[in-house]
Protein backbone atom coordinates (compact mmCIF):
# COMPACT_ATOMS: atom_id res chain seq x y z
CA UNK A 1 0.12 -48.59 35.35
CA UNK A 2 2.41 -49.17 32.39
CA UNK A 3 1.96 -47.92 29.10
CA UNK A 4 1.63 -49.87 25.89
CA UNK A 5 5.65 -49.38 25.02
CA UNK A 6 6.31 -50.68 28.22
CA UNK A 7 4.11 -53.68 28.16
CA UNK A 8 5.41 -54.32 24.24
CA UNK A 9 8.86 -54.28 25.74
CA UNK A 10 8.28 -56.71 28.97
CA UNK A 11 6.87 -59.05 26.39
CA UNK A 12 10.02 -58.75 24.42
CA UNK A 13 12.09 -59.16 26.87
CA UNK A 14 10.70 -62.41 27.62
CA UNK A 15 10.58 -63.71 24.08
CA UNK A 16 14.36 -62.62 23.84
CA UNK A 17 15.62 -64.02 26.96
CA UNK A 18 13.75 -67.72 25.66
CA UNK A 19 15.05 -67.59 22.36
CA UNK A 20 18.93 -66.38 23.31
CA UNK A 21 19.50 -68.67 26.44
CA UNK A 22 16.85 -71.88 26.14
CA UNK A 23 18.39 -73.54 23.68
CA UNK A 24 21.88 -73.38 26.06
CA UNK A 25 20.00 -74.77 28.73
CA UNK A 26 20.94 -78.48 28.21
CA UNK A 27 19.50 -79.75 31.45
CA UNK A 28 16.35 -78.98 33.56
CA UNK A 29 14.74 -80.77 35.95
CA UNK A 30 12.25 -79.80 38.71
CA UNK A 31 9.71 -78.07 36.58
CA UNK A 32 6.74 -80.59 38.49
CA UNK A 33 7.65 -78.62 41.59
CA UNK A 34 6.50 -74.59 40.44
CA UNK A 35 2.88 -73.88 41.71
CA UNK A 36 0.72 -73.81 38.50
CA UNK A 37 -2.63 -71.87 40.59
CA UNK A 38 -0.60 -69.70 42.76
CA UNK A 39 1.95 -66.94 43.79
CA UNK A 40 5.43 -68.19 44.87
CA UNK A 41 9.00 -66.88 45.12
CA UNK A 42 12.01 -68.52 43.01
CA UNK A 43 15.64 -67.89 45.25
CA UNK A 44 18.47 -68.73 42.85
CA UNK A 45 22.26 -69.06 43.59
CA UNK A 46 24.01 -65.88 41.51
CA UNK A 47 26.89 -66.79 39.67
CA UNK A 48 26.40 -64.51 36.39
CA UNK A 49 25.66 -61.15 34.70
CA UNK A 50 23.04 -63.34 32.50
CA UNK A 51 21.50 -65.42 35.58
CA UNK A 52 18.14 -63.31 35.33
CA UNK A 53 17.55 -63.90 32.17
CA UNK A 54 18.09 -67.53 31.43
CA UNK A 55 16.39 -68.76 34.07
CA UNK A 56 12.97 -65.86 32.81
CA UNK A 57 13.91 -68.00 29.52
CA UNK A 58 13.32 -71.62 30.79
CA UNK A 59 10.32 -70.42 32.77
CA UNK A 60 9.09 -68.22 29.50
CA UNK A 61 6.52 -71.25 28.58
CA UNK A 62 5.56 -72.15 32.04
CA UNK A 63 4.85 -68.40 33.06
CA UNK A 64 2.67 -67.96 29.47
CA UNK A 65 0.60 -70.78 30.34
CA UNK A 66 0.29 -70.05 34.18
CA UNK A 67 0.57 -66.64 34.84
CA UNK A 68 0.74 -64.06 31.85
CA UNK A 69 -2.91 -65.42 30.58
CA UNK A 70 -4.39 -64.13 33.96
CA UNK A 71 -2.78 -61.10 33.85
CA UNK A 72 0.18 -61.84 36.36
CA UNK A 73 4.16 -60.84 35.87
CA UNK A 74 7.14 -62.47 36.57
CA UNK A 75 9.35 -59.66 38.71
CA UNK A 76 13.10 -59.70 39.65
CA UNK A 77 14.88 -58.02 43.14
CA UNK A 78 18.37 -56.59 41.37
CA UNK A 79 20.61 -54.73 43.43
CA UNK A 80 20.39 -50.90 43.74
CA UNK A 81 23.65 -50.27 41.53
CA UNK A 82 22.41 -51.52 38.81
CA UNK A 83 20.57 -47.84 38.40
CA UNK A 84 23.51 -46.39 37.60
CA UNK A 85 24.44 -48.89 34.53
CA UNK A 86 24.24 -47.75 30.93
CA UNK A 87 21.18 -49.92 30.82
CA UNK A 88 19.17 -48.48 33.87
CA UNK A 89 16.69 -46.94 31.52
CA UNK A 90 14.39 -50.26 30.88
CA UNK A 91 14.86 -51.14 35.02
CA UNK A 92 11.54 -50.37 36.55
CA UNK A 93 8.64 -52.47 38.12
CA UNK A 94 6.54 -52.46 35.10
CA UNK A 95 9.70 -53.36 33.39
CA UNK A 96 10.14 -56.43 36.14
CA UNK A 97 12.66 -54.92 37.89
CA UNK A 98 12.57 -54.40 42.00
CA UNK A 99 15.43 -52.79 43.95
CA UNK A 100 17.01 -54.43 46.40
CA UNK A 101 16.15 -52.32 48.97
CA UNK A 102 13.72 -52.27 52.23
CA UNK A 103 10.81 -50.22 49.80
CA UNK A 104 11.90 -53.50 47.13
CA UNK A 105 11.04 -55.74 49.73
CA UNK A 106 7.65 -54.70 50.91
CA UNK A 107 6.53 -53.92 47.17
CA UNK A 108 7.50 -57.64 46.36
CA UNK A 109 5.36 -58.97 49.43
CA UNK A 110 2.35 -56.77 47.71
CA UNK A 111 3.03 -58.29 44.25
CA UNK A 112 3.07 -61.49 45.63
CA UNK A 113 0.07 -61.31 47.44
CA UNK A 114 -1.86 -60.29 44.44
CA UNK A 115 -0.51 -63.86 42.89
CA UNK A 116 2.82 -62.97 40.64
CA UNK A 117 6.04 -64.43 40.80
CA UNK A 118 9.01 -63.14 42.09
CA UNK A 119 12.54 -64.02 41.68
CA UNK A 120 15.61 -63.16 44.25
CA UNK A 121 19.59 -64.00 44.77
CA UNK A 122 19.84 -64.06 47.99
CA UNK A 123 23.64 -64.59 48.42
CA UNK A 124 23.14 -60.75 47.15
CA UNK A 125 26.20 -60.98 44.94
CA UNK A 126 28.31 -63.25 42.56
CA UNK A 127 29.50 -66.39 44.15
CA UNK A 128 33.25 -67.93 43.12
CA UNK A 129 31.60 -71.00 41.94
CA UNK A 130 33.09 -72.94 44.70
CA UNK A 131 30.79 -72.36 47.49
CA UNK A 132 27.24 -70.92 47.77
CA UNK A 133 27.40 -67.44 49.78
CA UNK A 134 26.25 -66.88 52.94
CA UNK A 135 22.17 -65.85 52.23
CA UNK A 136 20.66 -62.19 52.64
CA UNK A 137 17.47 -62.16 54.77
CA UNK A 138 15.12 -60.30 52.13
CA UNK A 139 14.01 -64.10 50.60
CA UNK A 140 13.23 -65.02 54.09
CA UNK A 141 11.12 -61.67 54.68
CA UNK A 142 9.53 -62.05 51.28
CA UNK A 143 8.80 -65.28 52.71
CA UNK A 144 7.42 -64.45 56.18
CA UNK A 145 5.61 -61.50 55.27
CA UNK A 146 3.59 -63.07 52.11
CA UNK A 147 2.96 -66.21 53.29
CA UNK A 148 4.25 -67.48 49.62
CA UNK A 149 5.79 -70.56 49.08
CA UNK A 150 10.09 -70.43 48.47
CA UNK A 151 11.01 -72.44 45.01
CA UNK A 152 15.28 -73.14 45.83
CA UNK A 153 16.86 -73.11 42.63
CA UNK A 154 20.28 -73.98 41.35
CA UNK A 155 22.04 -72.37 38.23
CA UNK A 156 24.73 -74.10 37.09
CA UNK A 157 26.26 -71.90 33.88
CA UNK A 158 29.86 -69.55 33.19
CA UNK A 159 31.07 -67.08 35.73
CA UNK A 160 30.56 -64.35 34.25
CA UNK A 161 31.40 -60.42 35.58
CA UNK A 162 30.20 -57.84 32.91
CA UNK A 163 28.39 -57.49 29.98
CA UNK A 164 31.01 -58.41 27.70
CA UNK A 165 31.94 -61.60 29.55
CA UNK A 166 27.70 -61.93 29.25
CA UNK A 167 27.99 -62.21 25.49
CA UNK A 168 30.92 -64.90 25.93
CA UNK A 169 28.84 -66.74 27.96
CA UNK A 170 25.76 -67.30 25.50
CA UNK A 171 26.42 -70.25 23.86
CA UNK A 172 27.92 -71.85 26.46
CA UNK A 173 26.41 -74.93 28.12
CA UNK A 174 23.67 -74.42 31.47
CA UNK A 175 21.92 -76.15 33.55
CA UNK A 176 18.60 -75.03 35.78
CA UNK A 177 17.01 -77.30 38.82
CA UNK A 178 14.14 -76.59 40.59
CA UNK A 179 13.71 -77.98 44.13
CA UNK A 180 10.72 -78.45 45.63
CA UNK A 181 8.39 -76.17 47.19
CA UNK A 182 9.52 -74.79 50.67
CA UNK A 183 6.33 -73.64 53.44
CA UNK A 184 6.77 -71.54 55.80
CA UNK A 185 4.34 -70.17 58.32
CA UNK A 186 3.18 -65.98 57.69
CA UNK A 187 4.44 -63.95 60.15
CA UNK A 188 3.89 -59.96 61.23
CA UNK A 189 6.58 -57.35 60.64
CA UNK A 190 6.55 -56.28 64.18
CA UNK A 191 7.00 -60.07 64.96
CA UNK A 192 10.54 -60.40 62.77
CA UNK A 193 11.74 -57.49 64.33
CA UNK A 194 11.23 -58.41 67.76
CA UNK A 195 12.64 -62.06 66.79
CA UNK A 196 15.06 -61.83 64.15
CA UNK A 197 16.19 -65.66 65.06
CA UNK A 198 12.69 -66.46 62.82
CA UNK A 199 14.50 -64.64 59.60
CA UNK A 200 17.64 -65.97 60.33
CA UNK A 201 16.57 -69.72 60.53
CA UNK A 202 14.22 -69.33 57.37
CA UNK A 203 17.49 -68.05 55.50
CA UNK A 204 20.01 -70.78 56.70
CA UNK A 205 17.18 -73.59 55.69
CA UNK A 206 16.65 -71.83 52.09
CA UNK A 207 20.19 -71.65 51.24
CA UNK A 208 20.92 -75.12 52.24
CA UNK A 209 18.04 -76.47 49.77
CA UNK A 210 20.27 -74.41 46.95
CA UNK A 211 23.67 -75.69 47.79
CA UNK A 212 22.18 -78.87 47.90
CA UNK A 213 20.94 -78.77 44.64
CA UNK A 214 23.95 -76.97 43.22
CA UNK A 215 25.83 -79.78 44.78
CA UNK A 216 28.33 -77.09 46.50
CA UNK A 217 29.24 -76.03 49.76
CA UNK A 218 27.15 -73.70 51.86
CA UNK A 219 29.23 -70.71 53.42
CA UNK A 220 28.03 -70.57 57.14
């Protein structure tokens, strides 16, 4: 259960990530296509140390009007390393944060079955900007296991490697589309393990929706 501090800060967050990096944003589209009544996972290409955080501040109004008034929370799956950053201190769930990480997983399949949202990269690392990596299977497991619907999304904003390069980046220009809602039928643990071709195909179609919209190549 997080405390009041913790709550204040989540909230700030938020607020801060809207005010710094919405007013770069100088294109959206696709905002018809989120689910307004119910849980759903957003997979986003990763090109940035600030990725998280403007798309949390495009979504900022959306998620206030949708999901905050009922009580629901907009989480994140970062990878494990990022404990060890100067910065590790605010990463926690109550914070937002996940680890990328088998324990991440199923605790994002809990939180989305009790109607949050939840946010992933699954090329698991920083693409070149040429080419959209080849995709992780955790958004297909988040997928299978929760039953919730897969929002592909493509970020189109500076390559950017560390924090400092993350400040350079701020005021330059970004762009955020949403594709449309992607189904796919709930499946049992036990049931991905024994056919991992199910994960695998549920990957490959995911990551092709985000190239598409990034209007890049897909690494197969």
């Amino acid at each position: 259960m997080p405390n009041i501090v913790e709550k204040l800060f989540y909230s700030f967050l938020v607020i801060l990530s809207e005010k710094l990096f919405r007013p770069t944003v100088i294109e959206v589209k696709g905002m018809e296509n989120l689910p307004k009544d119910k849980e759903f996972i957003i997979a986003i290409n990763h090109v940035g140390s600030i990725d998280p955080f403007v798309v949390v501040g495009v979504l900022r109004g959306f998620l206030k009007r949708n999901f905050f008034k009922r009580g629901k929370k907009f989480y994140y799956i970062g990878m494990g390393t990022l404990k060890k950053r100067i910065y590790s201190f605010f990463l926690n769930e109550n914070l937002g944060y996940i680890c990328s990480s088998k324990e991440g997983i199923n605790r994002a399949v809990e939180l989305l079955k009790e109607g949050n949202v939840v946010g992933i990269f699954p090329e698991g690392r920083r693409d070149d900007g040429k080419k959209i990596l080849k995709g992780k299977k955790g958004v297909a497991f988040l997928a299978l296991l929760s039953g919730a619907p897969v929002v592909p999304v493509a970020y189109l904003g500076p390559q950017t490697r560390s924090f400092h390069q993350g400040l350079k980046g701020l005021l330059k220009p970004k762009k955020v589309y949403f594709g449309a809602p992607m189904h796919f039928f709930p499946e049992e643990s036990f049931c991905l393990q024994k056919n991992p071709s199910i994960s695998s195909l549920a990957t490959e179609m995911i990551m092709l929706e985000i190239a598409k919209l990034c209007g890049k190549e897909y690494e197969t």
